[in-house]
Protein backbone atom coordinates (compact mmCIF):
# COMPACT_ATOMS: atom_id res chain seq x y z
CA UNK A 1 113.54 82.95 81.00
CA UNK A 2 113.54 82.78 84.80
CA UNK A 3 109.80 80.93 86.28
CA UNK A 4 109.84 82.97 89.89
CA UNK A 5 110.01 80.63 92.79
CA UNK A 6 111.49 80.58 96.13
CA UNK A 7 114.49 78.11 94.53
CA UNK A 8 114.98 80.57 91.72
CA UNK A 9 115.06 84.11 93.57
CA UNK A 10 118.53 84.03 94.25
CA UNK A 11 119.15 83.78 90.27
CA UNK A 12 117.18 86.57 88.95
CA UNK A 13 118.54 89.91 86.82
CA UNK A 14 120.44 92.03 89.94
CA UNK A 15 118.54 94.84 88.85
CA UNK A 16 115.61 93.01 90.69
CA UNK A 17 115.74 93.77 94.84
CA UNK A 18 115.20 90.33 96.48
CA UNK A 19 114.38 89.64 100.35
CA UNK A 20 117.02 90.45 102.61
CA UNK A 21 115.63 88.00 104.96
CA UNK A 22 115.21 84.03 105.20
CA UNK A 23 111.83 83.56 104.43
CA UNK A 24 111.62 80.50 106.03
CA UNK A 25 112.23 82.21 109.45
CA UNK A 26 108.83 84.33 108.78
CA UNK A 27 106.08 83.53 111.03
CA UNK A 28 102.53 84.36 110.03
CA UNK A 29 101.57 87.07 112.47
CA UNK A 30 99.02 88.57 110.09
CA UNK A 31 95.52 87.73 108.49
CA UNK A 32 94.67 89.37 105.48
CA UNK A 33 91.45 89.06 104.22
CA UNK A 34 91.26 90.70 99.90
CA UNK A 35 95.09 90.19 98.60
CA UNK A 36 94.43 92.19 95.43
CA UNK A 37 96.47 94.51 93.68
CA UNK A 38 96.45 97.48 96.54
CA UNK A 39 97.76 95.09 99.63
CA UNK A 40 100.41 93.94 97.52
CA UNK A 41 101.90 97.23 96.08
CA UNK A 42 100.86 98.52 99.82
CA UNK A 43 100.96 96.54 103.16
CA UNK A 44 103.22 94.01 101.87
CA UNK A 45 105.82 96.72 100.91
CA UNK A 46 105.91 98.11 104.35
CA UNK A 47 106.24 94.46 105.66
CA UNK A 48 108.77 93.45 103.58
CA UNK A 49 110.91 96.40 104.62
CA UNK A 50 110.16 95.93 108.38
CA UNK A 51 111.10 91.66 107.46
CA UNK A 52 114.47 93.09 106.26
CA UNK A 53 115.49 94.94 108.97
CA UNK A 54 115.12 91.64 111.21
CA UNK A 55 111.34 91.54 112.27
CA UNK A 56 110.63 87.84 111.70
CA UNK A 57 106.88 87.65 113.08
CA UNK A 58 104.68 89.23 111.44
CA UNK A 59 104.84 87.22 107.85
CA UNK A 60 101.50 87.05 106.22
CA UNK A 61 98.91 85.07 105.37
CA UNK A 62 96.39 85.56 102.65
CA UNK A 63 92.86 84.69 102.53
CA UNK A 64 90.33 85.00 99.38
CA UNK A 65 87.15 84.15 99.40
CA UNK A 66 85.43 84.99 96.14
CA UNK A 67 85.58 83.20 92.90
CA UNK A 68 87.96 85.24 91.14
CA UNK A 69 90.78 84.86 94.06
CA UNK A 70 91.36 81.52 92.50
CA UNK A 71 93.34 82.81 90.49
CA UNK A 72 95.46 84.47 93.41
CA UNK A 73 95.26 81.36 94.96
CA UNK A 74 96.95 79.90 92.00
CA UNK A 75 99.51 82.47 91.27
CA UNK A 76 100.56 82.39 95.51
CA UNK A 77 100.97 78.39 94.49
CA UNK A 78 102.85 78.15 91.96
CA UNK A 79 105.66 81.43 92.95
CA UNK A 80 105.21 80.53 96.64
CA UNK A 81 103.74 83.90 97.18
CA UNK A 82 106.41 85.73 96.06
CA UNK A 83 105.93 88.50 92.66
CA UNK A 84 107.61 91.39 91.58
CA UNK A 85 106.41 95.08 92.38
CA UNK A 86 107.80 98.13 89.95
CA UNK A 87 107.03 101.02 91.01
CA UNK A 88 107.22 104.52 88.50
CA UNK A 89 108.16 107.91 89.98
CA UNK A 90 106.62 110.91 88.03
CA UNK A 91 109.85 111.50 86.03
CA UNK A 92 109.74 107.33 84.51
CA UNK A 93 112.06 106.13 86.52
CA UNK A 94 111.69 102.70 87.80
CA UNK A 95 112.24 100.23 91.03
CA UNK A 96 111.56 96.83 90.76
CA UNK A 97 111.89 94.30 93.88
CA UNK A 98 110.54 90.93 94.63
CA UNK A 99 108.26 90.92 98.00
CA UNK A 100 108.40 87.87 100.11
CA UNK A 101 106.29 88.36 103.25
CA UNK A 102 103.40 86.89 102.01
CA UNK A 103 104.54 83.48 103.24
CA UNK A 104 101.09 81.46 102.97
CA UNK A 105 97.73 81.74 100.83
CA UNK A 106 94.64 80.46 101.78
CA UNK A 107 91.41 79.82 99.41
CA UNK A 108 88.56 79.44 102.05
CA UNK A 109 86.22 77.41 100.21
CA UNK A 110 88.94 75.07 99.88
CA UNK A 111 89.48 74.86 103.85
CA UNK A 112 87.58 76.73 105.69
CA UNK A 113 89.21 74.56 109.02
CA UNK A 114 92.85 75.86 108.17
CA UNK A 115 91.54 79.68 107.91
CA UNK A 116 90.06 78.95 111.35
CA UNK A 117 93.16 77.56 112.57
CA UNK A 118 95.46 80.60 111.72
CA UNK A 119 92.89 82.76 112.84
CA UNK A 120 93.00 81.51 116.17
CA UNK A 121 96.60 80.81 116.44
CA UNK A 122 97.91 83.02 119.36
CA UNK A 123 100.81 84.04 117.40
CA UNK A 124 98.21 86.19 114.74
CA UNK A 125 97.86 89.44 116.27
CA UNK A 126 96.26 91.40 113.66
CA UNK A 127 93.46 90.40 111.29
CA UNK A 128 93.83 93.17 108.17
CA UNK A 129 91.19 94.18 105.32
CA UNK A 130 91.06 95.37 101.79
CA UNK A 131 87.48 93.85 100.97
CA UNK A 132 86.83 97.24 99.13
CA UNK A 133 84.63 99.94 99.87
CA UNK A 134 81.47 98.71 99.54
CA UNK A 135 82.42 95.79 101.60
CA UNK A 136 81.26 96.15 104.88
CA UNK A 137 77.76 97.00 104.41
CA UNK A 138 77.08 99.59 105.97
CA UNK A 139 74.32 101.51 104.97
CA UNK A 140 76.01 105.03 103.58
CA UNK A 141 72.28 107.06 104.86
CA UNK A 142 71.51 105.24 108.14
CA UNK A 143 75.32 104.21 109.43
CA UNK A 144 73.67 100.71 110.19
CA UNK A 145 75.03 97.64 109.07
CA UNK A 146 72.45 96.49 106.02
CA UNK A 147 74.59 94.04 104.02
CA UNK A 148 73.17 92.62 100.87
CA UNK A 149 76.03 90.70 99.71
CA UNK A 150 75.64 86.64 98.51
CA UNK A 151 78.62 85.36 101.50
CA UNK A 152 77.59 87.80 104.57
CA UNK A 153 74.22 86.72 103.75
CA UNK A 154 75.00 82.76 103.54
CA UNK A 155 76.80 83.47 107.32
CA UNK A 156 73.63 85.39 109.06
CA UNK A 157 71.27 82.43 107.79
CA UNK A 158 73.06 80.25 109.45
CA UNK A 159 75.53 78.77 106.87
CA UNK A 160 77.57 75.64 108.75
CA UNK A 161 80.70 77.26 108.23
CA UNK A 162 81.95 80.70 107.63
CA UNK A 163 81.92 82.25 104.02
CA UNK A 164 82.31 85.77 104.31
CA UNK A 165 84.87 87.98 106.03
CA UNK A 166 82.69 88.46 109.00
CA UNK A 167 81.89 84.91 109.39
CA UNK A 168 85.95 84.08 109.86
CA UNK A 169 86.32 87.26 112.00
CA UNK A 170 82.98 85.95 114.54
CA UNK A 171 84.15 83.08 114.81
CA UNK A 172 87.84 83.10 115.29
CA UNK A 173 87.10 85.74 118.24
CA UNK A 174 84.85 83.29 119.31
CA UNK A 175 86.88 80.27 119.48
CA UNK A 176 89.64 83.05 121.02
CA UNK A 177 87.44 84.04 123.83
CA UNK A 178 86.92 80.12 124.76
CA UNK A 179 90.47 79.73 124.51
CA UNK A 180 91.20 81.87 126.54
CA UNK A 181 93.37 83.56 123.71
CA UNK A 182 93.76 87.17 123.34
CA UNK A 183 91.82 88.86 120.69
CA UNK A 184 93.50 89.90 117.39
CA UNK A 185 93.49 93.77 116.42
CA UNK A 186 91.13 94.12 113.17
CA UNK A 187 92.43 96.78 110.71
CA UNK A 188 90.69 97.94 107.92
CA UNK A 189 92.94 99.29 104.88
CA UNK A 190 89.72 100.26 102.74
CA UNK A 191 89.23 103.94 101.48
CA UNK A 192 86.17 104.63 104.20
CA UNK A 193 85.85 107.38 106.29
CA UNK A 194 86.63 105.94 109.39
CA UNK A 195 87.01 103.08 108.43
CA UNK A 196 88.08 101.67 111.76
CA UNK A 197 84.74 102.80 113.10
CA UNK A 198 82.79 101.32 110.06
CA UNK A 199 85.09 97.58 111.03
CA UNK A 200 83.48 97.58 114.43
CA UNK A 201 80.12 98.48 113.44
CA UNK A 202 80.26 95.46 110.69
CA UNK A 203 81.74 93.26 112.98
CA UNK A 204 79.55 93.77 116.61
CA UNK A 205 76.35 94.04 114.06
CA UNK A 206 77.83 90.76 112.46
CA UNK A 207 78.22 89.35 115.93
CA UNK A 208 74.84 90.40 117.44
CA UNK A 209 72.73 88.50 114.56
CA UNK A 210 74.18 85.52 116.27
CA UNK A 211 75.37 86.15 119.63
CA UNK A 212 74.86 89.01 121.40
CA UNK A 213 77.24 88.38 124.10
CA UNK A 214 79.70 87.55 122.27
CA UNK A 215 79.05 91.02 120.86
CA UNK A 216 79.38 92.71 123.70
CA UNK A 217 82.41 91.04 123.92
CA UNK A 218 84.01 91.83 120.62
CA UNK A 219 82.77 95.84 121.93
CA UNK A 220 84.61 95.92 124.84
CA UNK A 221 87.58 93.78 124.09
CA UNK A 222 88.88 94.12 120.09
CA UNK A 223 90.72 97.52 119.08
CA UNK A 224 89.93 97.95 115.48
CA UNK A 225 91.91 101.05 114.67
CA UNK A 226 91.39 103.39 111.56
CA UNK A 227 94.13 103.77 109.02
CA UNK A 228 94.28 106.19 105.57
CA UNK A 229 95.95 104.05 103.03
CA UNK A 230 97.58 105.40 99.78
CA UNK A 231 99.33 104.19 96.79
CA UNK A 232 97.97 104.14 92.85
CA UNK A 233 97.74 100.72 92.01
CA UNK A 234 96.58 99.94 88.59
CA UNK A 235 95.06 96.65 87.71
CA UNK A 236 97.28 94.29 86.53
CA UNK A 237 97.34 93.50 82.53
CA UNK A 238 99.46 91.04 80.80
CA UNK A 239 101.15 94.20 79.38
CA UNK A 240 102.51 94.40 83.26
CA UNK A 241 103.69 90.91 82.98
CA UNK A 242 105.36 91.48 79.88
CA UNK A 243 106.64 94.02 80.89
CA UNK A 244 108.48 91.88 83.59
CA UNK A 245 109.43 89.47 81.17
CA UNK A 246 110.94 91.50 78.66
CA UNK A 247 113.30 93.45 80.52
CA UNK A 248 114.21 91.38 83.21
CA UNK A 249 113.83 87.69 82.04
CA UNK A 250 111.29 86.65 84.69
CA UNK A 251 108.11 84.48 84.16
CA UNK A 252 106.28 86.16 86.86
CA UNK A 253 101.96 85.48 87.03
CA UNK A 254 101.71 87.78 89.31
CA UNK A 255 103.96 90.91 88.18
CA UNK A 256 102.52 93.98 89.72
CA UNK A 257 103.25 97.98 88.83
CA UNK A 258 102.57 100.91 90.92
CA UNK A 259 103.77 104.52 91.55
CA UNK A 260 106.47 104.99 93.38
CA UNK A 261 105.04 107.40 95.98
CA UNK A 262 103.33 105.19 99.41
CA UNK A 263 101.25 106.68 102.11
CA UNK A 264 100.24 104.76 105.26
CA UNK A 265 98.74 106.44 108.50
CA UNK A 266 97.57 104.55 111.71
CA UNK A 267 96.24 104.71 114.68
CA UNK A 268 98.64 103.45 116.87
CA UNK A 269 95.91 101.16 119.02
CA UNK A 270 97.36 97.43 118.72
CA UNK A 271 96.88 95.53 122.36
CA UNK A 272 98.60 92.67 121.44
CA UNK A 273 101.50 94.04 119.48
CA UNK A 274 102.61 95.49 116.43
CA UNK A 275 105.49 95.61 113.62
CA UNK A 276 107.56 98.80 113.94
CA UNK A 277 105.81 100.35 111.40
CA UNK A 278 107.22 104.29 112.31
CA UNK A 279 110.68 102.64 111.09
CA UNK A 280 109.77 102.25 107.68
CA UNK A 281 108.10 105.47 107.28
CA UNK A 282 104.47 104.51 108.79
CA UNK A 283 102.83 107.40 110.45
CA UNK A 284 101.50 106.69 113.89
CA UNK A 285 99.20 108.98 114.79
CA UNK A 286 96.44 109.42 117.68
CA UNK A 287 93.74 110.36 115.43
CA UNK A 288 93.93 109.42 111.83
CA UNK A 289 90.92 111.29 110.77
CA UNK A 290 92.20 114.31 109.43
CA UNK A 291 94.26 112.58 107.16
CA UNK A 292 91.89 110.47 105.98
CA UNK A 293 89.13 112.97 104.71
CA UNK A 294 92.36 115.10 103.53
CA UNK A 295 93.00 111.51 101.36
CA UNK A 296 89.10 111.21 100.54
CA UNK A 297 87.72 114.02 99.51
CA UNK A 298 90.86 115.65 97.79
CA UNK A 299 92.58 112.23 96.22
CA UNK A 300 90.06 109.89 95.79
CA UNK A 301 87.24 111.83 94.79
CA UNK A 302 89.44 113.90 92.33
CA UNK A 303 89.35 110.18 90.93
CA UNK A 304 85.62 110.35 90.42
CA UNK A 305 85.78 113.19 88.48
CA UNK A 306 88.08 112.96 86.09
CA UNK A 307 86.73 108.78 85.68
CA UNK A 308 83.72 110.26 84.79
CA UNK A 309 83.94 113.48 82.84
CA UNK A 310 86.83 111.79 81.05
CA UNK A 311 84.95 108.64 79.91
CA UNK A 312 82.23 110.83 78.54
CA UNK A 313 85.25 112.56 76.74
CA UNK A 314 85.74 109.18 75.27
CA UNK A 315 89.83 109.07 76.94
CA UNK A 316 91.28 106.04 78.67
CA UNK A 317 94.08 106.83 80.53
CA UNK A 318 94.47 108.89 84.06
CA UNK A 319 97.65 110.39 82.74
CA UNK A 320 96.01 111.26 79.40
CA UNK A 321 93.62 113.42 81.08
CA UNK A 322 95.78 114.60 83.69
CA UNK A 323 97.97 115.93 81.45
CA UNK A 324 95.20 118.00 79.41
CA UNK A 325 95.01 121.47 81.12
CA UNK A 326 91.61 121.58 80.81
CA UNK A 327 91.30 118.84 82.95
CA UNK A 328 93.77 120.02 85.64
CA UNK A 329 92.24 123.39 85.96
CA UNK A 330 88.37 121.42 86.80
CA UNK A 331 90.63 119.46 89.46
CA UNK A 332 92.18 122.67 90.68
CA UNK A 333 89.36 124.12 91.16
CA UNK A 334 87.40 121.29 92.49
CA UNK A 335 90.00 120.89 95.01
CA UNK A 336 90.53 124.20 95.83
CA UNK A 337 86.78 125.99 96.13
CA UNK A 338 84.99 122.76 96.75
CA UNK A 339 87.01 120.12 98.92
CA UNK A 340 89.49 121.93 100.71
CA UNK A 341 86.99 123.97 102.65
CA UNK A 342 85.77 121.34 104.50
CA UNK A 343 88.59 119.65 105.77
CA UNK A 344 90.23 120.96 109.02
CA UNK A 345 94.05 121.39 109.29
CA UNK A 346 95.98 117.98 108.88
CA UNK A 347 99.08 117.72 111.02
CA UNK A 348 102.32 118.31 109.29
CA UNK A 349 100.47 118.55 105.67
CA UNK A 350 100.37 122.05 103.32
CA UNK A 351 97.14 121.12 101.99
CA UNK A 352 97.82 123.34 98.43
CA UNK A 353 101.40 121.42 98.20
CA UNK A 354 98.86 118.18 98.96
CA UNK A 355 96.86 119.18 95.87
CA UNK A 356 100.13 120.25 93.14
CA UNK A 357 101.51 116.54 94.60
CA UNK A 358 98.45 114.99 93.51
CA UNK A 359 98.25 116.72 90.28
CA UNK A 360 101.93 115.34 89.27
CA UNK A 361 101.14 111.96 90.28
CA UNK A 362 97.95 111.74 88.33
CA UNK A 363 99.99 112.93 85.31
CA UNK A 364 102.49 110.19 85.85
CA UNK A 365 102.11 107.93 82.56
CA UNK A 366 104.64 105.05 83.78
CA UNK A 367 102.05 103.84 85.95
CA UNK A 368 99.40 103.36 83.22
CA UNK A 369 96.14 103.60 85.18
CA UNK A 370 92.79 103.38 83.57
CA UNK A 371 89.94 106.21 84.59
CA UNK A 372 87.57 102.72 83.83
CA UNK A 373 89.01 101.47 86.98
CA UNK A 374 88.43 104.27 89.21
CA UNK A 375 84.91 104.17 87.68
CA UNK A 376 84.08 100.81 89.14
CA UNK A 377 81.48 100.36 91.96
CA UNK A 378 80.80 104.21 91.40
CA UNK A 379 77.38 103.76 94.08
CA UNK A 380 79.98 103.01 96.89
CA UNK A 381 82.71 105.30 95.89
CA UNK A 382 80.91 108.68 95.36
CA UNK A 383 79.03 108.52 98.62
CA UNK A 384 82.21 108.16 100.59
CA UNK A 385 84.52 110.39 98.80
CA UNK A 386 82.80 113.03 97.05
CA UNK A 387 78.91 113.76 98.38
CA UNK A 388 79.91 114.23 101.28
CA UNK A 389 81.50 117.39 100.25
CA UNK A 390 78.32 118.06 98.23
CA UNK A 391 76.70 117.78 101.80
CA UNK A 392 78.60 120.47 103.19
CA UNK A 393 78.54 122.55 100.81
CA UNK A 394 75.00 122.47 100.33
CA UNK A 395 74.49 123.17 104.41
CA UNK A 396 76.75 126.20 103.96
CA UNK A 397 75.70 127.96 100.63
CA UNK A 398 79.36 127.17 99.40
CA UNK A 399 79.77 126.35 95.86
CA UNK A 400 78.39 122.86 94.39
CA UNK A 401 79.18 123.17 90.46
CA UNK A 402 81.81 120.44 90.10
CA UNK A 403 80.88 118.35 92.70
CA UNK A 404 77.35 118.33 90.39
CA UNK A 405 78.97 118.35 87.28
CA UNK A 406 80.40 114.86 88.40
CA UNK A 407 77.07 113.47 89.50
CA UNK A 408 75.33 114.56 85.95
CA UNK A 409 78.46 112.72 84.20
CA UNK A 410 77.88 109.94 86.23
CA UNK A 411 74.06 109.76 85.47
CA UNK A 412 74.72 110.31 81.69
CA UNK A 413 77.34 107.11 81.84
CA UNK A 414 74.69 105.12 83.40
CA UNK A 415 72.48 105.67 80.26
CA UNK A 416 74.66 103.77 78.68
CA UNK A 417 75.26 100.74 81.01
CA UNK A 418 77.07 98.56 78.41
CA UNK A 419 79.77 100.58 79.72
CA UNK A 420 79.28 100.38 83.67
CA UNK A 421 80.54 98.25 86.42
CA UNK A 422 78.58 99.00 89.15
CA UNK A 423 77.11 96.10 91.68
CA UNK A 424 73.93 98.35 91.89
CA UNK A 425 73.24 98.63 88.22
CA UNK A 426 70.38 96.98 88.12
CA UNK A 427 68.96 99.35 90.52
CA UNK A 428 70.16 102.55 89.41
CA UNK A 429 68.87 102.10 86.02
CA UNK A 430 65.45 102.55 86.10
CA UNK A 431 65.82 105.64 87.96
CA UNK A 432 67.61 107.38 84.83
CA UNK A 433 65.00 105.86 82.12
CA UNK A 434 61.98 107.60 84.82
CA UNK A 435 63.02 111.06 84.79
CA UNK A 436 66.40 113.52 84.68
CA UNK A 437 65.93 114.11 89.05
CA UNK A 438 65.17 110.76 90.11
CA UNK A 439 68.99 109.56 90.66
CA UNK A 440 68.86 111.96 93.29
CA UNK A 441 66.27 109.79 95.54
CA UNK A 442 68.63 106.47 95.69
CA UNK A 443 69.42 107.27 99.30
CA UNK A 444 71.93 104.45 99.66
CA UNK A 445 74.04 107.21 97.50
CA UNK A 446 72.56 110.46 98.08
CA UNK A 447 70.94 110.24 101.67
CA UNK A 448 67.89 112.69 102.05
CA UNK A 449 69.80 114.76 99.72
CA UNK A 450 67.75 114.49 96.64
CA UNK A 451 65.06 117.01 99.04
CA UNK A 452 67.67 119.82 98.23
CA UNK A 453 65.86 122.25 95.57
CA UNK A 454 69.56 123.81 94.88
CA UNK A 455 70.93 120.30 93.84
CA UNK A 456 67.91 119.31 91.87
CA UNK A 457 68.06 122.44 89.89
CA UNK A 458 71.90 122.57 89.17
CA UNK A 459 71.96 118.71 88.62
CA UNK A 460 69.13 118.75 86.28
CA UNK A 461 70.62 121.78 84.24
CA UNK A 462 74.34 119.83 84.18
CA UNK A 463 72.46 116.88 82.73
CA UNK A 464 71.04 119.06 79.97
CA UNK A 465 74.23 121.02 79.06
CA UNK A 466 76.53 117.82 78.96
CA UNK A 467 74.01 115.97 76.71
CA UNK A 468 74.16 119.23 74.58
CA UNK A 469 77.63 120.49 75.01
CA UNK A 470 79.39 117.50 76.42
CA UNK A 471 81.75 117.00 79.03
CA UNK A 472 84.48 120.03 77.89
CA UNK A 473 82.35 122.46 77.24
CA UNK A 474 80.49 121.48 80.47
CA UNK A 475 83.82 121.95 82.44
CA UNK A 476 84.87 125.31 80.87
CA UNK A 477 81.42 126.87 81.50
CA UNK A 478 82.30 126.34 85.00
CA UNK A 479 85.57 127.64 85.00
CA UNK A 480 84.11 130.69 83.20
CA UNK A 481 82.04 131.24 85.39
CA UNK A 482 83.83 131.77 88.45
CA UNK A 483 86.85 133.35 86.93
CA UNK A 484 84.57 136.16 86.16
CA UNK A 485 82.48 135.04 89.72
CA UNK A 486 85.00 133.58 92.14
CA UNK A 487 83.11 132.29 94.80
């Protein structure tokens, strides 16, 4: 059994891709702020490709700063920052590789100073972010930056030293701006409509609490461009690590699996420079906004759906699901009468070829994902990805009976909140112990939609026919229906 470490890389299984680079000629030219599963099966494989074909400056280093990134902190440690990614194609076959651009780690409540430093170190040009959806706080109804969590919070009261992610970002433009230094390009890798725009609104609000001209500043001067990210990433298990272990021989703490298929688009806005990103199959793009929604509302909301109608259904697994036709048909149809009518034409993309794509990767059952992880944080996830085709609908008369069907599911899971993750729980469940309607009125979910008398009515007769039917016969009612109605 091999322990992976920078002196034991070059002795691993040869089925195992290792750096085709020295990794000590690496320079950190990249913050990233939330090195969880995504980044690493994501950015970093990008990166390490671009590191391979000669690019030495834009090595990366990682910053956590929540409790549980001590344990990434650890892992980064002890492997100098290196793990090994497998990836699973659709047909089980299998790539593994060891990535080595993540060339430093940093736990900021260990040294908050040294995530300062590289911050303002001339040589980091881009500042990146996977701090999860419901981490910028902005408020889904108004647009305006209302954050409520413990670290952004600390930083606006006046903490002494940064804690959150907008804290380090203030202040390193800050100290830039004094220095005379250029300012870094901000890029948010988060599943957010827009999420470039919803990055500068965080960060000017951020900056405004506590200095508006600096604000102004940050307005002018900082590109933050938007970017649709997309690779399934399950959690990783010790099954994953044993997985490592068993066929290749490697002690690896930090073993990570993912599918095999990788998505990046950009907007190609980076002042201060860039990696060549278009050389490892990054799309650069003017305007990444048709992608994105393309991404959103037919990808990741598909994910809401099945998470939710599927743990009602008692399953576990994506694939399980995904291969039940049952299932696939309420996707198809969801995609195809619900989502796909409000997205406008995406460059280069045959939106129904989009949708069979998805369907095989979903079905994949290498990749092992869990519908209880796609179910996590469902307050900040369905707002983003699927009422907003709910909203469209609704304003056009267009059909509404899965996106609904999804909701009721949702509300019927949150009657039994042993079961839920959820940062909001304790606030969404006395709204389904009042009465069936009231989920409707959270607005940081629904907006002013909860006023709509066509929602209310097919949301509160969903409710009813899951808790009588449950979630199949819910699903093939629908299907019924507009076989012998197509909308």
């Amino acid at each position: 059994m091999t322990e992976l470490t920078a002196a034991t890389v070059d002795r691993l299984d040869p089925r195992v891709a290792t750096p085709a680079y020295d990794r000590s000629a690496l320079r950190v030219g990249i913050v990233h702020f939330g090195v969880g599963g995504f980044h690493r099966s994501h950015q970093q494989a990008y990166l390490d490709a671009i590191a391979a074909a000669g690019e030495t400056d834009w090595g990366v280093c990682g910053v956590g700063l929540l409790p549980q990134d001590v344990a990434a902190r650890d892992a980064a440690h002890a492997q100098d920052g290196l793990y090994v990614l497998t990836s699973s194609a659709p047909d089980g076959t299998q790539q593994s590789r060891v990535i080595g651009t993540l060339v430093r780690y940093l736990f900021a409540p260990d040294d908050p100073a040294a995530v300062l430093d590289v911050l303002t170190a001339p040589s980091t040009r881009i500042v990146s972010l996977t701090i999860t959806e419901g981490g910028y706080g902005i408020d889904d109804a108004t647009g305006e930056f209302d954050p409520d969590d413990e670290l952004t919070l600390l930083d606006l009261a006046g903490a002494d030293e940064p804690r959150s992610a907008f804290g380090y970002l203030t202040e390193a433009l800050r100290r830039r701006r004094a220095d005379g230094t250029p300012p870094f390009t901000v890029l948010s890798c988060d599943n957010v409509q827009g999420n470039g725009h919803v990055a500068r609104k965080a960060v000017v609000s951020f900056a405004r609490a506590r200095d508006p001209e600096l604000a102004d500043w940050i307005d002018a001067t900082v590109s933050f461009p938007s970017s649709m990210v997309d690779r399934i990433t399950p959690v990783p298990t010790a099954d994953t690590r044993r997985a490592v272990r068993d066929t290749y021989g490697i002690e690896d703490r930090w073993a990570l699996q993912s599918e095999s298929f990788i998505q990046w688009v950009v907007e190609d806005r980076f002042p201060t420079g860039r990696p060549d990103l278009a050389s490892v199959g990054v799309q650069l793009v003017p305007d990444v906004e048709p992608y994105e929604l393309m991404k959103l509302r037919l990808l990741n909301a598909s994910h809401q759906a099945m998470s939710h109608l599927g743990l009602l259904d008692g399953r576990t697994w994506v694939h399980d699901v995904c291969q039940d036709p049952l299932y696939v048909a309420f996707l198809r149809r969801y995609m195809a009468h619900e989502a796909m009518p409000t997205l406008s034409p995406v460059p280069g993309v045959d939106l129904p070829a989009y949708c069979d794509q998805l369907l095989e990767r979903f079905a994949g059952e290498e990749v092992r994902d869990t519908l209880a992880r796609l179910a996590v944080d469902a307050s900040d996830r369905l707002p983003k990805f699927l009422v907003p085709v709910l909203r469209h609908q609704l304003a056009v008369g267009g059909p509404i009976d899965c996106c609904v069907l999804v909701l009721a599911a949702w509300s019927r899971r949150l009657e039994g909140a042993g079961t839920i993750a959820d940062r909001r729980v304790d606030e969404l469940l006395p709204l389904v112990a009042l009465h069936p309607e009231a989920l409707l009125g959270y607005t940081p979910v629904f907006g002013d939609l909860g006023r709509d008398r066509r929602l209310v009515t097919s949301y509160v007769a969903a409710r009813a026919e899951l808790a009588k039917d449950g979630a199949r016969a819910a699903m093939r009612s629908r299907l019924d229906r507009s076989a012998s109605r197509p909308d």
